[in-house]
Protein backbone atom coordinates (compact mmCIF):
# COMPACT_ATOMS: atom_id res chain seq x y z
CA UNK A 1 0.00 0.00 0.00
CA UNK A 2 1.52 3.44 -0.86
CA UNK A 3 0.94 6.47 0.97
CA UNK A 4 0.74 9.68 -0.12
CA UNK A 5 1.59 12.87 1.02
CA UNK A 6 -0.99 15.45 1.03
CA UNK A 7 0.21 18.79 -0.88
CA UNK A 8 -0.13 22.58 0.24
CA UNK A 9 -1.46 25.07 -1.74
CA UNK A 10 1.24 26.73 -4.31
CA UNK A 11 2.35 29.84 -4.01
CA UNK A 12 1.26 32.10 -6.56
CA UNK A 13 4.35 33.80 -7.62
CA UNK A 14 4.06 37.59 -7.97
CA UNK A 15 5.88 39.15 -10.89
CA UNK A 16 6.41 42.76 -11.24
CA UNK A 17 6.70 44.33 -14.28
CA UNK A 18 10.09 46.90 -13.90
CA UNK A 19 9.40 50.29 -14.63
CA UNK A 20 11.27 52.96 -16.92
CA UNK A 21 12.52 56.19 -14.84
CA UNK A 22 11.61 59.51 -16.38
CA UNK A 23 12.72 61.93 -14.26
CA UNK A 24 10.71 65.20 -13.19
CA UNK A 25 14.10 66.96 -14.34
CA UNK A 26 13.53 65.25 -17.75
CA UNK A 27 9.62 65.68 -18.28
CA UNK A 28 10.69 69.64 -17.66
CA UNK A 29 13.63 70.15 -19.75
CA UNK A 30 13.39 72.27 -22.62
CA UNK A 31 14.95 68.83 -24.74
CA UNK A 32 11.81 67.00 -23.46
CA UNK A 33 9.12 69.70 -23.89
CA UNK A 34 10.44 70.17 -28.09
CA UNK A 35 10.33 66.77 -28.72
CA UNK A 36 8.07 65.78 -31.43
CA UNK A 37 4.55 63.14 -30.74
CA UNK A 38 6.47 60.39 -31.66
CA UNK A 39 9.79 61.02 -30.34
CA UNK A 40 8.02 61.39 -26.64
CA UNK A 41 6.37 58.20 -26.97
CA UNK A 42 9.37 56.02 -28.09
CA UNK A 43 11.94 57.51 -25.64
CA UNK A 44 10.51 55.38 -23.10
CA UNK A 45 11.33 52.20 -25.34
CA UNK A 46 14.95 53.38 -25.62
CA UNK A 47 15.15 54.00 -21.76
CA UNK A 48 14.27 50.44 -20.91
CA UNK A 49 16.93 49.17 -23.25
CA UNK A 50 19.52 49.41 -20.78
CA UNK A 51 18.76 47.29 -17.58
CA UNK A 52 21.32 49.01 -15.46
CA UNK A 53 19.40 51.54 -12.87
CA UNK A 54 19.90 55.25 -13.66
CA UNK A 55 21.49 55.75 -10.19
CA UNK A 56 24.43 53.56 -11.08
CA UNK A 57 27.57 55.21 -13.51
CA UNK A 58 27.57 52.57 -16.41
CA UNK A 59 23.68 53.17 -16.86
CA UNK A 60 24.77 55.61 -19.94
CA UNK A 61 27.68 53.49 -21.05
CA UNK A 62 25.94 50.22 -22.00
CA UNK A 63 25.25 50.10 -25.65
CA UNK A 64 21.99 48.52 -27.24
CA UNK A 65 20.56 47.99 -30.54
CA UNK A 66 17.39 49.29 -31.12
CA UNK A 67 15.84 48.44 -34.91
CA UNK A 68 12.89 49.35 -36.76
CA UNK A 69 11.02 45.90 -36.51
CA UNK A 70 11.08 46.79 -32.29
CA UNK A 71 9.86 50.19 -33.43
CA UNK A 72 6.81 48.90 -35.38
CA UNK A 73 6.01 46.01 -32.46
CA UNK A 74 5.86 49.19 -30.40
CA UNK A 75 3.50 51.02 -32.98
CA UNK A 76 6.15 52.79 -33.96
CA UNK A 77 6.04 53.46 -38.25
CA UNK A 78 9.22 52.29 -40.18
CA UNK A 79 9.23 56.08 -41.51
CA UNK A 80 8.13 57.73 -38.90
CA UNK A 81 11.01 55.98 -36.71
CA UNK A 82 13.69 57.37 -38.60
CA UNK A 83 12.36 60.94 -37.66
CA UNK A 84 12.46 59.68 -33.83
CA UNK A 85 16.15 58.97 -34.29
CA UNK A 86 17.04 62.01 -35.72
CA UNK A 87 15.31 63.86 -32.58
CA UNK A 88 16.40 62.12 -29.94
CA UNK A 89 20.13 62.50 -31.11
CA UNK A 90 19.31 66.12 -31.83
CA UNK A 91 18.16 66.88 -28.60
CA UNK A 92 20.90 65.18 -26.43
CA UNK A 93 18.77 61.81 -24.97
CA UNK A 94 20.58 59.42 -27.55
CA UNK A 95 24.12 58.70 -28.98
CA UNK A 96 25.06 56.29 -31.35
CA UNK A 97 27.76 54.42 -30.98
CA UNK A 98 27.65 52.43 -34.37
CA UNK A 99 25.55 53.77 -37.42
CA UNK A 100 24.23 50.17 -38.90
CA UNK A 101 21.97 49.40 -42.07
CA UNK A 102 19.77 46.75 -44.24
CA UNK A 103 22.52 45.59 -46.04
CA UNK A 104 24.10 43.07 -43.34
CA UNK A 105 25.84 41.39 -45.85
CA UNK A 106 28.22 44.42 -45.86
CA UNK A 107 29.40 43.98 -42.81
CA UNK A 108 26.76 47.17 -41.23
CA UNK A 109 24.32 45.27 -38.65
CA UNK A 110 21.97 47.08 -36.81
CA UNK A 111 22.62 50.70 -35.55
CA UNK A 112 24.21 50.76 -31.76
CA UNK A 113 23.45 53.54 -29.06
CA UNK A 114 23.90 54.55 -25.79
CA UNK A 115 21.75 56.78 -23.61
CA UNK A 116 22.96 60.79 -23.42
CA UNK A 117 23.02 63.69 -20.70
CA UNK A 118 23.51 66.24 -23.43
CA UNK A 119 19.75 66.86 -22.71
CA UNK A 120 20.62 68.73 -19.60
CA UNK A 121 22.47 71.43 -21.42
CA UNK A 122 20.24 71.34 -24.31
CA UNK A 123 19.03 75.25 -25.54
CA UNK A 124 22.71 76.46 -23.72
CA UNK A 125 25.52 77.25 -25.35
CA UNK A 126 27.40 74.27 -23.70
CA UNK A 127 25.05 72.03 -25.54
CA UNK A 128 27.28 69.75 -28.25
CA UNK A 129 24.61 69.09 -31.38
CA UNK A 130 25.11 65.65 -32.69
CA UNK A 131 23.08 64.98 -36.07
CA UNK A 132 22.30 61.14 -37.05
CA UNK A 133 22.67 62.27 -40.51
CA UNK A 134 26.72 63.55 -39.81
CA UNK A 135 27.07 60.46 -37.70
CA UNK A 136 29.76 58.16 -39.15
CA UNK A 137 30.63 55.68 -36.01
């Protein structure tokens, strides 16, 4: 005869979804406030590339790839997403580190960037204007 043990209840497990951190200092810089429809509603996406907190000094030196078919999962048009690019480097939240392209078979891969301060200083005269378009890395 075999006797069995008589199981608990399971624990349901609890997951929380992590969050992305825009600042009050962000959502009331002048970078922020010009940014374009589409431009506010993908920075978030490029914020929770990196999955090092904001606190911590690396969290604007990790690199990530970010490519159009993400942008268009996120409702984000093809053409439109170029545009968001463009703004985001233009108004100091984005870098790129490595300017990528279709043709993979040339070596390019997808495009490579980082996350930026230059929004801080953006409308000063310390502010350092990078342009996607003059971007060779």
């Amino acid at each position: 005869m075999e006797i069995k043990k008589a199981q608990g209840k399971k624990k349901k497990k609890i997951w929380v979804r992590p969050y992305v951190m825009v600042t009050y200092d962000m959502m009331d810089s002048k970078a922020y406030q010009e940014l374009t429809a589409a431009s506010c509603k993908m920075l978030p996406f490029f914020l929770r590339k990196v999955k090092i907190p904001s606190w911590e000094k690396e969290h604007y030196q990790a690199i990530f790839t970010f490519c159009y078919a993400e942008a268009e999962n996120n409702g984000c048009p093809r053409r439109t997403f170029a545009g968001v690019i463009k703004t985001l480097m233009s108004h100091g939240f984005v870098d790129g580190v490595k300017k990528g392209g279709l043709r993979s078979f040339k070596g390019l891969g997808q495009s490579e960037f980082k996350l930026s301060e230059r929004w801080k200083a953006y409308g000063t005269v310390a502010f350092k204007e990078i342009r996607w378009e003059s971007f060779r890395g």
